[in-house]
Protein backbone atom coordinates (compact mmCIF):
# COMPACT_ATOMS: atom_id res chain seq x y z
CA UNK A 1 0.00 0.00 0.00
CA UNK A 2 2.62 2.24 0.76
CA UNK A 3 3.81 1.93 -3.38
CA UNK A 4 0.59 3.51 -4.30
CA UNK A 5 1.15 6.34 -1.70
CA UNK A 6 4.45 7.16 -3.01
CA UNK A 7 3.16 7.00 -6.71
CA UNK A 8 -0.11 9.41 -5.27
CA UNK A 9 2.09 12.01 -4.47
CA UNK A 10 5.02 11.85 -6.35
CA UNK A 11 1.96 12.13 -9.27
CA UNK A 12 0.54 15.40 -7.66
CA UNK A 13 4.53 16.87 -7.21
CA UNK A 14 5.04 16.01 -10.51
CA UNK A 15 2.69 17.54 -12.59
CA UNK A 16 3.30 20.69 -10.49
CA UNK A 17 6.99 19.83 -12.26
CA UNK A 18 5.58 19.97 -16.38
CA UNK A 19 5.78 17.79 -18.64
CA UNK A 20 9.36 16.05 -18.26
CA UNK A 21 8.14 14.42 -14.89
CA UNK A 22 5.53 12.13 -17.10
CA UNK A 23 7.95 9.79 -18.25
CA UNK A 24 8.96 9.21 -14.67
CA UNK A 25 4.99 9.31 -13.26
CA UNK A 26 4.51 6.59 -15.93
CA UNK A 27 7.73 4.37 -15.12
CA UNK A 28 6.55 4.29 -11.67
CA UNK A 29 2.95 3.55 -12.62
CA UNK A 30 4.10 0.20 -14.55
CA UNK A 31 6.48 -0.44 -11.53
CA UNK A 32 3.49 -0.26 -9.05
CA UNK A 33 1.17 -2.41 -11.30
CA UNK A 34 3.94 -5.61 -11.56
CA UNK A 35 4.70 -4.95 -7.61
CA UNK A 36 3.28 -7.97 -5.37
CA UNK A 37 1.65 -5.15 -3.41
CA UNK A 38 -0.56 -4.19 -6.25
CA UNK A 39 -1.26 -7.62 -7.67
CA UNK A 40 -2.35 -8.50 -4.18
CA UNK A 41 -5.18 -5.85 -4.54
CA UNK A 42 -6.55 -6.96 -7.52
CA UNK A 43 -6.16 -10.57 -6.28
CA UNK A 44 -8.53 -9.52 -3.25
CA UNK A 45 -10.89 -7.33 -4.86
CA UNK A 46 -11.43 -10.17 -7.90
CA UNK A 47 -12.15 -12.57 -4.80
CA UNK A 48 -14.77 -10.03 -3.30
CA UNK A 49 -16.15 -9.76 -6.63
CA UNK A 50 -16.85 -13.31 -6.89
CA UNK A 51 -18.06 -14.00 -3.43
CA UNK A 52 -20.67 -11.06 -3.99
CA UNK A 53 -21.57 -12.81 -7.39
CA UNK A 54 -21.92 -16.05 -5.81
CA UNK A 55 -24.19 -14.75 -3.24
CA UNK A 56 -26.35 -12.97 -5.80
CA UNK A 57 -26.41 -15.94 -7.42
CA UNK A 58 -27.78 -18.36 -4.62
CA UNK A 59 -30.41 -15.23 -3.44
CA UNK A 60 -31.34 -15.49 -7.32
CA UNK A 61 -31.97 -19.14 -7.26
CA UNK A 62 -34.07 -18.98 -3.54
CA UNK A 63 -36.20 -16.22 -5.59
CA UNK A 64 -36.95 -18.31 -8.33
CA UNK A 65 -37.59 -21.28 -6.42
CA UNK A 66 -40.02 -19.59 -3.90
CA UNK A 67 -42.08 -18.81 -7.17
């Protein structure tokens, strides 16, 4: 978490910086997205995803099956 931090502000410093800072605001982007911090994240928020689809699911089916 503490990646995405740095990259949040070092983004905000360097755009008051211009331009040149973009390369460097973008290096550090694709750094943060291939860290095991970030891939983490996703990991967990795909899992949440499909533990709230799942549940829709089976409060779907008790719906239908009440009918």
């Amino acid at each position: 978490m503490g990646v995405i931090i740095g990259f949040i502000i070092g983004f905000f410093l360097g755009t008051k910086n211009g331009p040149l800072q973009f390369d460097e605001i973008n290096k550090a982007w694709e750094d943060i997205k291939k860290s095991e911090e970030a891939q983490a994240i996703i990991a967990g928020g795909a899992d949440i995803a499909l533990q709230v689809m799942r549940q829709g699911i089976g409060i779907l089916g008790q719906v239908v099956i009440k009918r």
